[in-house]
N, C-alpha and C. Protein backbone atom coordinates (compact mmCIF):
# COMPACT_ATOMS: atom_id res chain seq x y z
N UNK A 1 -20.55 24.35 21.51
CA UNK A 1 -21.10 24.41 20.15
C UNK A 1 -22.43 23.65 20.11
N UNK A 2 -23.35 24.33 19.42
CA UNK A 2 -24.44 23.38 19.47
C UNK A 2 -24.82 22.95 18.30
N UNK A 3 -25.26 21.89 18.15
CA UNK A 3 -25.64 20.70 17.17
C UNK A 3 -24.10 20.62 16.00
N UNK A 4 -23.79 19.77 15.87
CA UNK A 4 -22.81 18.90 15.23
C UNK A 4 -22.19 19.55 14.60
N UNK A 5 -20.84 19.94 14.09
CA UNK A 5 -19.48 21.16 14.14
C UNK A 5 -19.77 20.97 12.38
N UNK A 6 -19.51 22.03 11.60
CA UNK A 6 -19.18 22.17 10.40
C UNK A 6 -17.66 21.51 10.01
N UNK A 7 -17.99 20.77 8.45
CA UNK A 7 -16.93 20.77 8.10
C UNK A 7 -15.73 21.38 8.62
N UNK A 8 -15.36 22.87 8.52
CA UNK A 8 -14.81 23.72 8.91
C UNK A 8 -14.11 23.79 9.90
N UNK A 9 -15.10 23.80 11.18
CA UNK A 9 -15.16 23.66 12.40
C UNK A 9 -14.57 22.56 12.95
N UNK A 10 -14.92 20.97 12.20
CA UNK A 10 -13.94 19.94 12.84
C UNK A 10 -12.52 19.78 12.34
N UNK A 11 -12.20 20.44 10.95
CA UNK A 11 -11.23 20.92 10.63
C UNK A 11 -10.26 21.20 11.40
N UNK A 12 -10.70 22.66 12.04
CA UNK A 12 -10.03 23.47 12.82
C UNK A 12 -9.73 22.89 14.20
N UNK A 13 -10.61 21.83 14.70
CA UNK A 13 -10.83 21.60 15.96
C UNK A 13 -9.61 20.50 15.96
N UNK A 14 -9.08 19.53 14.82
CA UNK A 14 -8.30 18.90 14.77
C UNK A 14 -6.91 18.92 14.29
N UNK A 15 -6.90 19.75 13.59
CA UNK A 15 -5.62 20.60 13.60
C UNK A 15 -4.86 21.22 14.47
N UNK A 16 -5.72 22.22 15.79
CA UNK A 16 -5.31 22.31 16.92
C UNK A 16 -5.35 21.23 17.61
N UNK A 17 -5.60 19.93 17.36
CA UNK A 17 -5.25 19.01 18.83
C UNK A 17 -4.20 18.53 18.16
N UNK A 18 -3.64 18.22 16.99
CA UNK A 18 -2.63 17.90 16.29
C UNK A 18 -1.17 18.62 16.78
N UNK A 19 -1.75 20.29 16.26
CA UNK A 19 -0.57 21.17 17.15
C UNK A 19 -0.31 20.95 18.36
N UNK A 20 -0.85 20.96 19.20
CA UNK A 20 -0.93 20.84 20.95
C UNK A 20 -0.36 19.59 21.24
N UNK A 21 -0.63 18.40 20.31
CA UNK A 21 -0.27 17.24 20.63
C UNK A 21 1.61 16.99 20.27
N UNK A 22 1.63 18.12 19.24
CA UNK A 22 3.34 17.72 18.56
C UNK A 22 3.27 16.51 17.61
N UNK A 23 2.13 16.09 17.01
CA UNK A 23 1.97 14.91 16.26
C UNK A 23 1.95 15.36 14.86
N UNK A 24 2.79 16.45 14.38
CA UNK A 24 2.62 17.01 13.28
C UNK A 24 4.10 17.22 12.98
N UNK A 25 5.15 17.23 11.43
CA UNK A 25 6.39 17.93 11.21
C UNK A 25 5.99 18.85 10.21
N UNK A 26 6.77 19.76 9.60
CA UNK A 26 6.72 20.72 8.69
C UNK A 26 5.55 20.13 7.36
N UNK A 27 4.80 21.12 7.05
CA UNK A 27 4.35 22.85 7.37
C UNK A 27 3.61 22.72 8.03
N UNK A 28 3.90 24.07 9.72
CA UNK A 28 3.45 23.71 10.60
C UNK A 28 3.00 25.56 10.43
N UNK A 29 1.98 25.99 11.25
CA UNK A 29 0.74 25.04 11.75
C UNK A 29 0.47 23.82 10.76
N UNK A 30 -0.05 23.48 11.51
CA UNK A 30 -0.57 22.28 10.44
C UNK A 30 -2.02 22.64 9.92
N UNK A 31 -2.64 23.60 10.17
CA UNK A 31 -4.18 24.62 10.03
C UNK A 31 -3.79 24.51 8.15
N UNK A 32 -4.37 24.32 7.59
CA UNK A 32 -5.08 24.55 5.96
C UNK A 32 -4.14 23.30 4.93
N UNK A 33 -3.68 22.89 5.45
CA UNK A 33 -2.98 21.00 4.90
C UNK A 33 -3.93 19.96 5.67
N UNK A 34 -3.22 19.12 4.32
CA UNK A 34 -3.53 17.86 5.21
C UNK A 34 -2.19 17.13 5.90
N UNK A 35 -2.55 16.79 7.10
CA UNK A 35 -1.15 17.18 8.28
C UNK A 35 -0.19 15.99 7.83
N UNK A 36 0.91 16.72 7.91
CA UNK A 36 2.32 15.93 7.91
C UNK A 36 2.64 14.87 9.09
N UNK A 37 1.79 14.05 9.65
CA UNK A 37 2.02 13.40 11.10
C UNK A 37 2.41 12.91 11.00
N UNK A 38 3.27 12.64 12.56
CA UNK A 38 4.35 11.62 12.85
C UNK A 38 4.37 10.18 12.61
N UNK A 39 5.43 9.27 11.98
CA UNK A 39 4.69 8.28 11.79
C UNK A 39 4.36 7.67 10.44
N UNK A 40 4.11 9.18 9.50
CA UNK A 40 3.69 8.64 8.44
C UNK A 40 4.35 7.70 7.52
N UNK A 41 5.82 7.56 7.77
CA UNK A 41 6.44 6.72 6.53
C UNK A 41 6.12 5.17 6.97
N UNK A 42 5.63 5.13 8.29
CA UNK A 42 5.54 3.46 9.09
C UNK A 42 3.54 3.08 8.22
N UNK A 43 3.21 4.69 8.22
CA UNK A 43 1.58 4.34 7.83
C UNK A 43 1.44 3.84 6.72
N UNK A 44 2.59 4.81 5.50
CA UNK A 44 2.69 4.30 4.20
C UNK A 44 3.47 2.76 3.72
N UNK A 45 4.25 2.27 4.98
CA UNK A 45 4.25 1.47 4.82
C UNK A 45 3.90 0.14 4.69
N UNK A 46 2.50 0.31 5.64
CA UNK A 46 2.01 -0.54 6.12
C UNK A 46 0.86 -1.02 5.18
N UNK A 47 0.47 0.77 4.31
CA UNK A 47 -0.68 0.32 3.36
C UNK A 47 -0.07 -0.10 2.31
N UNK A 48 1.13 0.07 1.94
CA UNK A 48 1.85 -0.42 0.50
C UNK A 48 2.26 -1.78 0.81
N UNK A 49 2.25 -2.32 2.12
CA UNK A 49 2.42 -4.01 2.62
C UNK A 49 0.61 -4.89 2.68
N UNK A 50 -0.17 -3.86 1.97
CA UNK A 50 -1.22 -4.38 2.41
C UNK A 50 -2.08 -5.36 1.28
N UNK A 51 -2.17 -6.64 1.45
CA UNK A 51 -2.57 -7.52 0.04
C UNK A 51 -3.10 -6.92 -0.60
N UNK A 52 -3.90 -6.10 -1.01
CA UNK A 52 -4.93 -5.33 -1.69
C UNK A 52 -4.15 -4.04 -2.69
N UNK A 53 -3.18 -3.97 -2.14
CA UNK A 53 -2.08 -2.78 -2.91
C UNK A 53 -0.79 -2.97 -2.91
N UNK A 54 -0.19 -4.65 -2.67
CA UNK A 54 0.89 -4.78 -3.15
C UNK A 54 1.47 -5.27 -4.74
N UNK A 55 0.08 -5.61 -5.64
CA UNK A 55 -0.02 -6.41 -6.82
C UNK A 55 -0.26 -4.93 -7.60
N UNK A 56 -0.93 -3.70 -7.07
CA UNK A 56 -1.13 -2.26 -7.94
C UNK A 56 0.58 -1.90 -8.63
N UNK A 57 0.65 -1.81 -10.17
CA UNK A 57 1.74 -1.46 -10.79
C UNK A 57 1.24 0.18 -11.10
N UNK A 58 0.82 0.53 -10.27
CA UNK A 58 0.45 2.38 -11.20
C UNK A 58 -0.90 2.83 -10.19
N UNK A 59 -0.37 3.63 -9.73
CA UNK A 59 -1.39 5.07 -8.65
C UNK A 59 -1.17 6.37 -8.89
N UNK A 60 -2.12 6.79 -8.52
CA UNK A 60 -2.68 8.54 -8.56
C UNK A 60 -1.96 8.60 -6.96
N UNK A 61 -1.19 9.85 -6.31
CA UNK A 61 -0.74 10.04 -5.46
C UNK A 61 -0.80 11.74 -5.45
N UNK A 62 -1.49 12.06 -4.21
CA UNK A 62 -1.30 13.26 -3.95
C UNK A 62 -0.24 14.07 -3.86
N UNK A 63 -0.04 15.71 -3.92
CA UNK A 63 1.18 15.60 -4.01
C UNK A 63 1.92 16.55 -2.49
N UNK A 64 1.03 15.97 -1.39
CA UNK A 64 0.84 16.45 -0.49
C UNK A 64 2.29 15.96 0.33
N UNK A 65 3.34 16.76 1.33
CA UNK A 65 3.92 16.23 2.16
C UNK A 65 4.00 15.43 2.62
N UNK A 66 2.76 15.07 3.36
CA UNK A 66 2.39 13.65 4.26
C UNK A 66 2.96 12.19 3.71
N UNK A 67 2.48 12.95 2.37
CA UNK A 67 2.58 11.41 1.02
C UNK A 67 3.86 11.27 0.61
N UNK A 68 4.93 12.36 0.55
CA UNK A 68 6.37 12.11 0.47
C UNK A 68 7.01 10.63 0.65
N UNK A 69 6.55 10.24 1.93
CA UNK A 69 7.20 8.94 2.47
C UNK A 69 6.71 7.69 1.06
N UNK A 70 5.59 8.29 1.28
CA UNK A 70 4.62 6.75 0.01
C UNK A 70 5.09 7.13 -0.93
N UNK A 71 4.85 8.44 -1.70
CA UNK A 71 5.97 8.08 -3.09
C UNK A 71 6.81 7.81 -3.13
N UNK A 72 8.18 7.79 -2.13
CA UNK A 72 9.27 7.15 -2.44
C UNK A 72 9.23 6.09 -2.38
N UNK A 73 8.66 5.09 -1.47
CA UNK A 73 8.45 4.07 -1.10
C UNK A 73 7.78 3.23 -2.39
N UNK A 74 7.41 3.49 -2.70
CA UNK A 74 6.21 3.14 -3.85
C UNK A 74 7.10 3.35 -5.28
N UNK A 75 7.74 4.28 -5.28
CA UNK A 75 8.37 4.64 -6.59
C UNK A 75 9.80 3.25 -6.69
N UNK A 76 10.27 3.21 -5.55
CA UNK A 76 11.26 2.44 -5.40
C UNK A 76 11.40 0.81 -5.51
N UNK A 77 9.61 0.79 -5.17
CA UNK A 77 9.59 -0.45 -5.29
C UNK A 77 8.77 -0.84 -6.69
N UNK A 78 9.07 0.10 -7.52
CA UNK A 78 8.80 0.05 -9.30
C UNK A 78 7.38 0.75 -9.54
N UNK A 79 6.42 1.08 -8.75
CA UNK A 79 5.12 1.47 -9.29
C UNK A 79 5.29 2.72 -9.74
N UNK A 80 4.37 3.13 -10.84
CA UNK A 80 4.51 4.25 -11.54
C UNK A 80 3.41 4.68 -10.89
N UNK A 81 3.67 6.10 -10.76
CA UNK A 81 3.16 6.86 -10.08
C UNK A 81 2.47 8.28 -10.64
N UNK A 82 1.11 8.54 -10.81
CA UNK A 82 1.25 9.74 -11.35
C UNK A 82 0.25 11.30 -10.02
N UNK A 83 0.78 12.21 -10.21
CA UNK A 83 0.90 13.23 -9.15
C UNK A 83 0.22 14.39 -10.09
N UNK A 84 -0.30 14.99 -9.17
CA UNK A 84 -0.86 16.12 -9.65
C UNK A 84 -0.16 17.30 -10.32
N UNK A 85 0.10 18.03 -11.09
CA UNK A 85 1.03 19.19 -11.44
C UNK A 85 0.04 20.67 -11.06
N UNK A 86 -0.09 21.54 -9.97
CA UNK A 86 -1.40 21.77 -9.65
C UNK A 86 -0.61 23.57 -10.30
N UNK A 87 0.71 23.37 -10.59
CA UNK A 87 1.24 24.80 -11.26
C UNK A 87 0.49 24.69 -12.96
N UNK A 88 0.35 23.55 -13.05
CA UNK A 88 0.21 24.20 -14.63
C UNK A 88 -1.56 24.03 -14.84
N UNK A 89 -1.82 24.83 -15.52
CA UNK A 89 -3.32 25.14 -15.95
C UNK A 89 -3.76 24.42 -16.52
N UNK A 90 -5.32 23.97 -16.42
CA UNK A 90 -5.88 22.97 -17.52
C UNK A 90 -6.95 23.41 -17.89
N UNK A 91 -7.97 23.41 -18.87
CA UNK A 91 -9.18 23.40 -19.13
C UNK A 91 -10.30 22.65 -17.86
N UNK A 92 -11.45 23.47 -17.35
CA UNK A 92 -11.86 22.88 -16.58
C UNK A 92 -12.35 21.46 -16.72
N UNK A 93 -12.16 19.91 -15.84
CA UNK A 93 -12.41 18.91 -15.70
C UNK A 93 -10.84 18.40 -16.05
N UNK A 94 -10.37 18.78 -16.75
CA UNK A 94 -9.00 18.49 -16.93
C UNK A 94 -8.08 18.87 -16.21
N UNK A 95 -6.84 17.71 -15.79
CA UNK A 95 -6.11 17.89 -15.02
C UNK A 95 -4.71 17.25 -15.55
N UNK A 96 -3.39 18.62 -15.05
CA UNK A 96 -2.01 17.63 -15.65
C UNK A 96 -1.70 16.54 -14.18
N UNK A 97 -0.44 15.86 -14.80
CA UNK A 97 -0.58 14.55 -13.82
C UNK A 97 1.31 15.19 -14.60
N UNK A 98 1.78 14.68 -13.28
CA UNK A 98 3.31 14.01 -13.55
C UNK A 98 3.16 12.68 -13.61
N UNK A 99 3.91 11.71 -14.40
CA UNK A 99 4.04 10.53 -14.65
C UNK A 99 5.58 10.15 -14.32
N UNK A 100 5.12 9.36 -12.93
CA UNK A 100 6.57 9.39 -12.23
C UNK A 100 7.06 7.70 -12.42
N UNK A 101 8.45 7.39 -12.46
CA UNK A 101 8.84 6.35 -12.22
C UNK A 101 10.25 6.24 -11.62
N UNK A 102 10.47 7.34 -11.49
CA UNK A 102 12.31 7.23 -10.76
C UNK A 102 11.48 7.89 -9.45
N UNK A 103 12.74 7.52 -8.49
CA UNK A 103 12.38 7.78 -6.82
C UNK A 103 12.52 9.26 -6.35
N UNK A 104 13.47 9.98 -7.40
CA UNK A 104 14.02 10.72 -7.12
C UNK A 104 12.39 11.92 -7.43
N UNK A 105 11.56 11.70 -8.11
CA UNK A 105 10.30 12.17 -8.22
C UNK A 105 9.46 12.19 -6.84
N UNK A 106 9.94 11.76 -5.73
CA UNK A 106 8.66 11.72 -4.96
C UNK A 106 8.79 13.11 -3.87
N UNK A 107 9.90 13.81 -4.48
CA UNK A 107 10.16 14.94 -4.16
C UNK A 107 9.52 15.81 -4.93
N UNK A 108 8.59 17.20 -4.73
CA UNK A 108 7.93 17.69 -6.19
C UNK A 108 8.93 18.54 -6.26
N UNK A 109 10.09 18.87 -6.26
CA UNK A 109 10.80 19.88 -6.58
C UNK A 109 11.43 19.15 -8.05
N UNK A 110 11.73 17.84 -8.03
CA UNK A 110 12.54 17.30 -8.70
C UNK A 110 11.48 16.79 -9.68
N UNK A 111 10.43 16.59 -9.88
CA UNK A 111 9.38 16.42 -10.59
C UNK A 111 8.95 16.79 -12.28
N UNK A 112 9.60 18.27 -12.20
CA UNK A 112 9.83 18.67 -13.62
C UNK A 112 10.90 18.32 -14.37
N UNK A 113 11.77 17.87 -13.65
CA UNK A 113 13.19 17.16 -13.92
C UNK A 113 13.11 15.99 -14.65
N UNK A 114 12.28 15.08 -13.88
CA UNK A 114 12.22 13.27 -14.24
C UNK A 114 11.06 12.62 -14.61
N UNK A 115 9.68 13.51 -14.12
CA UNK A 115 8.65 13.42 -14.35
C UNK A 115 8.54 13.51 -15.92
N UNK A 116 7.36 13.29 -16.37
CA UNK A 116 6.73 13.37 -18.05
C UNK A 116 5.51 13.84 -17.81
N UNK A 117 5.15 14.69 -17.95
CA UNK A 117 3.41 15.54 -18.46
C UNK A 117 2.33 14.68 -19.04
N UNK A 118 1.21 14.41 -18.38
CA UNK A 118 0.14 13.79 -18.53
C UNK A 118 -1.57 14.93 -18.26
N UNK A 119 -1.78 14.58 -19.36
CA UNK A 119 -2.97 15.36 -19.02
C UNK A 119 -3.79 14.06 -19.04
N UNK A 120 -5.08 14.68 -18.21
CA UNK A 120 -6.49 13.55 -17.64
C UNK A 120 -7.47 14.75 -18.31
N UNK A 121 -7.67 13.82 -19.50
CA UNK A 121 -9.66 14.47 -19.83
C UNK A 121 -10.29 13.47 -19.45
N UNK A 122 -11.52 13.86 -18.81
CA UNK A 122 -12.80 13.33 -19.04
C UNK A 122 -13.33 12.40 -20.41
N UNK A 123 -13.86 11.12 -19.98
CA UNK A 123 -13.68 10.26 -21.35
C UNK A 123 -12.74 9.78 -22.01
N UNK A 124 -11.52 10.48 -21.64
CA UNK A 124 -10.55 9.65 -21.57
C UNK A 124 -9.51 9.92 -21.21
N UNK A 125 -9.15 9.09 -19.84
CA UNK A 125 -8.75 9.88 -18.76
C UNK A 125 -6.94 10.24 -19.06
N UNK A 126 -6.22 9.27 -19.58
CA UNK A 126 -4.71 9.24 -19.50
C UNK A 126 -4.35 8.46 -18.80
N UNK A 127 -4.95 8.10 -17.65
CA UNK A 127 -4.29 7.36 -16.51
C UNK A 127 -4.55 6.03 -16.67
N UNK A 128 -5.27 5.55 -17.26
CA UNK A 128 -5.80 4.25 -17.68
C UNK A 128 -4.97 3.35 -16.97
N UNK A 129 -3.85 2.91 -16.47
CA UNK A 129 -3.15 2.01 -16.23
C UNK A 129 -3.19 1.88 -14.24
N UNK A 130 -3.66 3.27 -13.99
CA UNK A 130 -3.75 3.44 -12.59
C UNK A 130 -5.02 2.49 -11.96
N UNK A 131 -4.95 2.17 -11.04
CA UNK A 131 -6.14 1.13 -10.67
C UNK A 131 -6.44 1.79 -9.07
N UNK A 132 -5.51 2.83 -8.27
CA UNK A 132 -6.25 3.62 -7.26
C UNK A 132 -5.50 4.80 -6.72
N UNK A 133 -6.54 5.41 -6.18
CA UNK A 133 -5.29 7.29 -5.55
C UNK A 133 -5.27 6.95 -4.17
N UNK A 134 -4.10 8.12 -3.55
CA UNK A 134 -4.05 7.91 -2.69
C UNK A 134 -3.99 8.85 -2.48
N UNK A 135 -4.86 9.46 -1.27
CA UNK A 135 -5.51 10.94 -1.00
C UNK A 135 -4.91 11.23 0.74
N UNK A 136 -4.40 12.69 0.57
CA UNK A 136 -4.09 12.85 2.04
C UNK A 136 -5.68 13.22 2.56
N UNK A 137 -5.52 13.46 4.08
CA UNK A 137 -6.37 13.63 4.97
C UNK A 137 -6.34 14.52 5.87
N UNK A 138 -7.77 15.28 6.43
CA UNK A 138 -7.65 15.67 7.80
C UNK A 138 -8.44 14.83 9.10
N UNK A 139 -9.26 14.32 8.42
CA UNK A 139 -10.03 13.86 9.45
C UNK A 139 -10.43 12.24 8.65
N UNK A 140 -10.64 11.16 9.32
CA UNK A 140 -11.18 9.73 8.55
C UNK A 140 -12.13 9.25 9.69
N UNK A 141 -13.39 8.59 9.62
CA UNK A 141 -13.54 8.02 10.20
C UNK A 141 -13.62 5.94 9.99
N UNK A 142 -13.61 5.53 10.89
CA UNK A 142 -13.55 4.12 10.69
C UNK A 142 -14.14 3.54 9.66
N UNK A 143 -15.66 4.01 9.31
CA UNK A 143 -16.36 3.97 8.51
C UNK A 143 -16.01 3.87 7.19
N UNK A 144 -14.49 5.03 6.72
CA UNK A 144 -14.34 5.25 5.55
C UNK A 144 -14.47 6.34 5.28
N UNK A 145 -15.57 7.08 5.95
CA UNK A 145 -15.84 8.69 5.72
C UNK A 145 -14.43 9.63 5.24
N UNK A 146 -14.40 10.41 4.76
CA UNK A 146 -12.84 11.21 4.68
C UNK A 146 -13.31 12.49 4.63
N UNK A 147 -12.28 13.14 5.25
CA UNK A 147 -12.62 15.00 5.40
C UNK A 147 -11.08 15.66 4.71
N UNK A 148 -11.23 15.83 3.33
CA UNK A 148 -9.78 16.78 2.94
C UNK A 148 -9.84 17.95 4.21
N UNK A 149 -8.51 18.51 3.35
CA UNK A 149 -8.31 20.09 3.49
C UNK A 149 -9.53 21.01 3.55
N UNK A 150 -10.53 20.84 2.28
CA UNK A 150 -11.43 21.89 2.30
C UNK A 150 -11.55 22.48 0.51
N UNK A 151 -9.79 22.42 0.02
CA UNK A 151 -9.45 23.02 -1.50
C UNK A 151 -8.42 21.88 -1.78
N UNK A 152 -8.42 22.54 -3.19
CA UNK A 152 -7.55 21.73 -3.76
C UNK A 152 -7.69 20.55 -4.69
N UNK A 153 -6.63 19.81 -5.17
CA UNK A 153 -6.89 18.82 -6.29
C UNK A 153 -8.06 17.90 -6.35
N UNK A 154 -8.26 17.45 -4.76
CA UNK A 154 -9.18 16.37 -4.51
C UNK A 154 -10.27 16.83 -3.60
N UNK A 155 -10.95 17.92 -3.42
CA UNK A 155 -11.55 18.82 -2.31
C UNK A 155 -13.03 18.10 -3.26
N UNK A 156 -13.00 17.97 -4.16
CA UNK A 156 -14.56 17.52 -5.12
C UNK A 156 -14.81 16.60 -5.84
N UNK A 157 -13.85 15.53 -5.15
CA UNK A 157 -13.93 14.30 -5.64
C UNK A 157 -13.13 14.57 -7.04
N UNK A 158 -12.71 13.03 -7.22
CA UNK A 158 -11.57 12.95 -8.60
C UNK A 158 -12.19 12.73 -10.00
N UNK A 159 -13.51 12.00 -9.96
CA UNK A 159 -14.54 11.92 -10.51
C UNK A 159 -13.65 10.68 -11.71
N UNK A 160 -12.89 9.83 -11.06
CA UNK A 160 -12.38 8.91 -11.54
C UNK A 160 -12.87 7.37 -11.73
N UNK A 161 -13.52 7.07 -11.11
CA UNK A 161 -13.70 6.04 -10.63
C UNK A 161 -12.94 4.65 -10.15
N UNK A 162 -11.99 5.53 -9.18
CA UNK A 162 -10.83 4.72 -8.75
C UNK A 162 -11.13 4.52 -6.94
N UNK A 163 -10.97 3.35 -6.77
CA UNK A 163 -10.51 3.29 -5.52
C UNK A 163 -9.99 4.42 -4.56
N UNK A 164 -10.40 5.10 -3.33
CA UNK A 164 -9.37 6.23 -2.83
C UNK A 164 -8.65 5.51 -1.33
N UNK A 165 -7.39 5.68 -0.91
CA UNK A 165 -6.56 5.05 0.02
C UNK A 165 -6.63 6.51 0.77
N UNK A 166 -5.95 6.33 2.28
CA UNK A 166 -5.71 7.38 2.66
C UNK A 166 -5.00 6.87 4.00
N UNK A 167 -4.18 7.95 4.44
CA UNK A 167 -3.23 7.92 5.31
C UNK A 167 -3.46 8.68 6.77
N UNK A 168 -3.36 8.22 8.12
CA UNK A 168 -4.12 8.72 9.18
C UNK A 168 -3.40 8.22 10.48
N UNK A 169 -3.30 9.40 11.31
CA UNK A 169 -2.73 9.56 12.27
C UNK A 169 -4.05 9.11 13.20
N UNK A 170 -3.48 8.46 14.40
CA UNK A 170 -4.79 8.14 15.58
C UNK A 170 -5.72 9.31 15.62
N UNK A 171 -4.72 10.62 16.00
CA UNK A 171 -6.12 11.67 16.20
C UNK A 171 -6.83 12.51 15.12
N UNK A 172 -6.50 11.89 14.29
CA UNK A 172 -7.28 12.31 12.60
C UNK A 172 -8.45 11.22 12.76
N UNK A 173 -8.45 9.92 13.63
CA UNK A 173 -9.59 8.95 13.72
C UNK A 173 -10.77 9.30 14.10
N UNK A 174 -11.96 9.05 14.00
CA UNK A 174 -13.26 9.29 14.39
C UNK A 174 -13.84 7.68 14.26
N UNK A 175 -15.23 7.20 14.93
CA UNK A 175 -15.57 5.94 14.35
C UNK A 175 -16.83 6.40 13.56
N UNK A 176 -16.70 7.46 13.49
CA UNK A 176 -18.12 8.09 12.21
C UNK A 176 -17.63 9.93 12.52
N UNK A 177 -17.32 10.04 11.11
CA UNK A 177 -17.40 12.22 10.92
C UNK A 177 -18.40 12.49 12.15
N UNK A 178 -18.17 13.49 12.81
CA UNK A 178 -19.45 14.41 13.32
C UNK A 178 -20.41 15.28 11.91
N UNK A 179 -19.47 15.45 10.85
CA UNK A 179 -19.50 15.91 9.60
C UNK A 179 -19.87 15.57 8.48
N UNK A 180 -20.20 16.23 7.55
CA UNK A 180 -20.52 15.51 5.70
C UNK A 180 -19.50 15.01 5.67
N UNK A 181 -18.67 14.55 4.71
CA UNK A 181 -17.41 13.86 4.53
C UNK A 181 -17.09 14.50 2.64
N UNK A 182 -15.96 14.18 2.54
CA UNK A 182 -15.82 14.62 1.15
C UNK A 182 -15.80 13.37 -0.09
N UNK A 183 -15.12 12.42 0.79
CA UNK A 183 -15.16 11.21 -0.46
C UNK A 183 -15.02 9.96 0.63
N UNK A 184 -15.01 8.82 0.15
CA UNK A 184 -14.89 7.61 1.10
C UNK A 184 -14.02 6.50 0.57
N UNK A 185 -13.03 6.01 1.69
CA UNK A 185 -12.01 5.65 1.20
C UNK A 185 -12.13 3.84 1.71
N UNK A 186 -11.21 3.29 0.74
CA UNK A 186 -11.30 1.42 0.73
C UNK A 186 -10.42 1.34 1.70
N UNK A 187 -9.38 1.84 2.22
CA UNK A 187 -8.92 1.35 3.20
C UNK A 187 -7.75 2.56 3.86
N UNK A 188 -7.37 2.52 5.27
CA UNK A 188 -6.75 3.51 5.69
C UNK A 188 -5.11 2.96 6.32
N UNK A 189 -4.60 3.72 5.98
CA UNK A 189 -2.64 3.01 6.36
C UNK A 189 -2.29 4.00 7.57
N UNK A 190 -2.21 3.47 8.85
CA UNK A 190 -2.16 4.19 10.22
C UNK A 190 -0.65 3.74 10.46
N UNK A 191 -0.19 4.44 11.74
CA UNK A 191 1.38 4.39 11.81
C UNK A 191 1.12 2.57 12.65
N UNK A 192 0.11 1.65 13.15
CA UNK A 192 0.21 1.24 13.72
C UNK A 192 -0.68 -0.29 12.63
N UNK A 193 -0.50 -0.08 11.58
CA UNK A 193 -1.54 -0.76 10.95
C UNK A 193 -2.75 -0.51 9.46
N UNK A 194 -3.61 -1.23 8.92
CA UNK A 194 -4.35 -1.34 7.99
C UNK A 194 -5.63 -0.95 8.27
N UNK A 195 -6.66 0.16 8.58
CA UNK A 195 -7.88 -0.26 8.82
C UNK A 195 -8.75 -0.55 7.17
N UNK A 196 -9.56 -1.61 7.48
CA UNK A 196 -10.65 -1.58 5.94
C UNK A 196 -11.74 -1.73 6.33
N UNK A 197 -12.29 -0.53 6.02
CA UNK A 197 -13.85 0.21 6.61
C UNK A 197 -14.32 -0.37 5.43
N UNK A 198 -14.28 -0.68 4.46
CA UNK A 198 -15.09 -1.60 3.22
C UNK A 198 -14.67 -2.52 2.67
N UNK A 199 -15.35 -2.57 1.45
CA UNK A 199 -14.94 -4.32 1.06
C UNK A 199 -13.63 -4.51 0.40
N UNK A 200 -12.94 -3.06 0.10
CA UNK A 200 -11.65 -2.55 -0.29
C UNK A 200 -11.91 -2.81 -1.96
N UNK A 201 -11.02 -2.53 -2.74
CA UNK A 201 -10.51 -2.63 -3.91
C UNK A 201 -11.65 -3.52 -4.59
């Protein structure tokens, strides 16, 4: 390939080393998510043990697989949690939110069950009590840089002005994108540890 891989392109390029590697569980391929990797409930644990996000009573949480482990984890240990509802429709800039506080929510099946309906306008958001999200990933570099999926809830920024966390397998690491990046995150929760590419929170 010549001169530096598209978004797209490093996408794709890491998704297949993901597959090949077996560092991925269901939904597999792991091609158009942000990957379910092995590991992750030790990553989420490590960022929900991390001074900077053990005092947070209330987060934005994707409502991505990967993140399964962290919402329960997180829900259990009392933080309210609110999740994207990406079935129900909003006016553009507006977005519904589940407003979770039982554990049994960090499942989205069970979500319409226990959850409560929150809408986020612009100017005034709903979430007010949240102080940061936590965004899955395909690609991070050390830096902070972050590469979503491509679509989706958080593909264009949250336009929140919240803190973004994110969760990362070794070979999702880079020490700088080859790539643009989509948003940039305060700190990253690896199966092996905390990285903080900034001044965090």
């Amino acid at each position: 390939m010549d001169g530096p891989p598209t978004p797209g392109a490093y996408r794709e390029h890491l998704w297949t080393a993901l597959m090949r590697a077996r560092a991925c569980a269901y939904p597999l391929p792991p091609h158009g998510h942000h990957p379910n990797f092995t590991r992750a409930r030790q990553a989420a644990r490590h960022l929900l043990a991390h001074p900077q996000v053990t005092g947070l009573r209330a987060m934005i949480v994707g409502p991505d697989r990967v993140l399964a482990p962290l919402r329960k984890l997180a829900l259990e240990a009392g933080v309210t949690l609110y999740v994207p509802n990406q079935k129900k429709v909003a006016l553009p800039g507006q977005v519904w939110y589940w407003r979770l506080t039982d554990p049994a929510g960090a499942r989205l099946s069970a979500m319409p069950r226990v959850g409560e309906p929150v809408l986020s306008v612009p100017g005034r958001s709903g979430l007010e009590d949240a102080r940061a999200a936590v965004l899955g990933s395909v690609a991070v570099g050390k830096d902070g840089a972050r590469l979503g999926k491509g679509f989706g809830w958080a593909a264009r920024g949250l336009g929140l002005g919240l803190p973004e966390l994110t969760l990362a397998h070794p070979l999702m690491m880079a020490a700088t994108l080859p790539c643009s990046a989509d948003s940039r995150v305060a700190l990253i929760g690896t199966p092996d540890g905390v990285l903080e590419p900034s001044a965090g929170l």
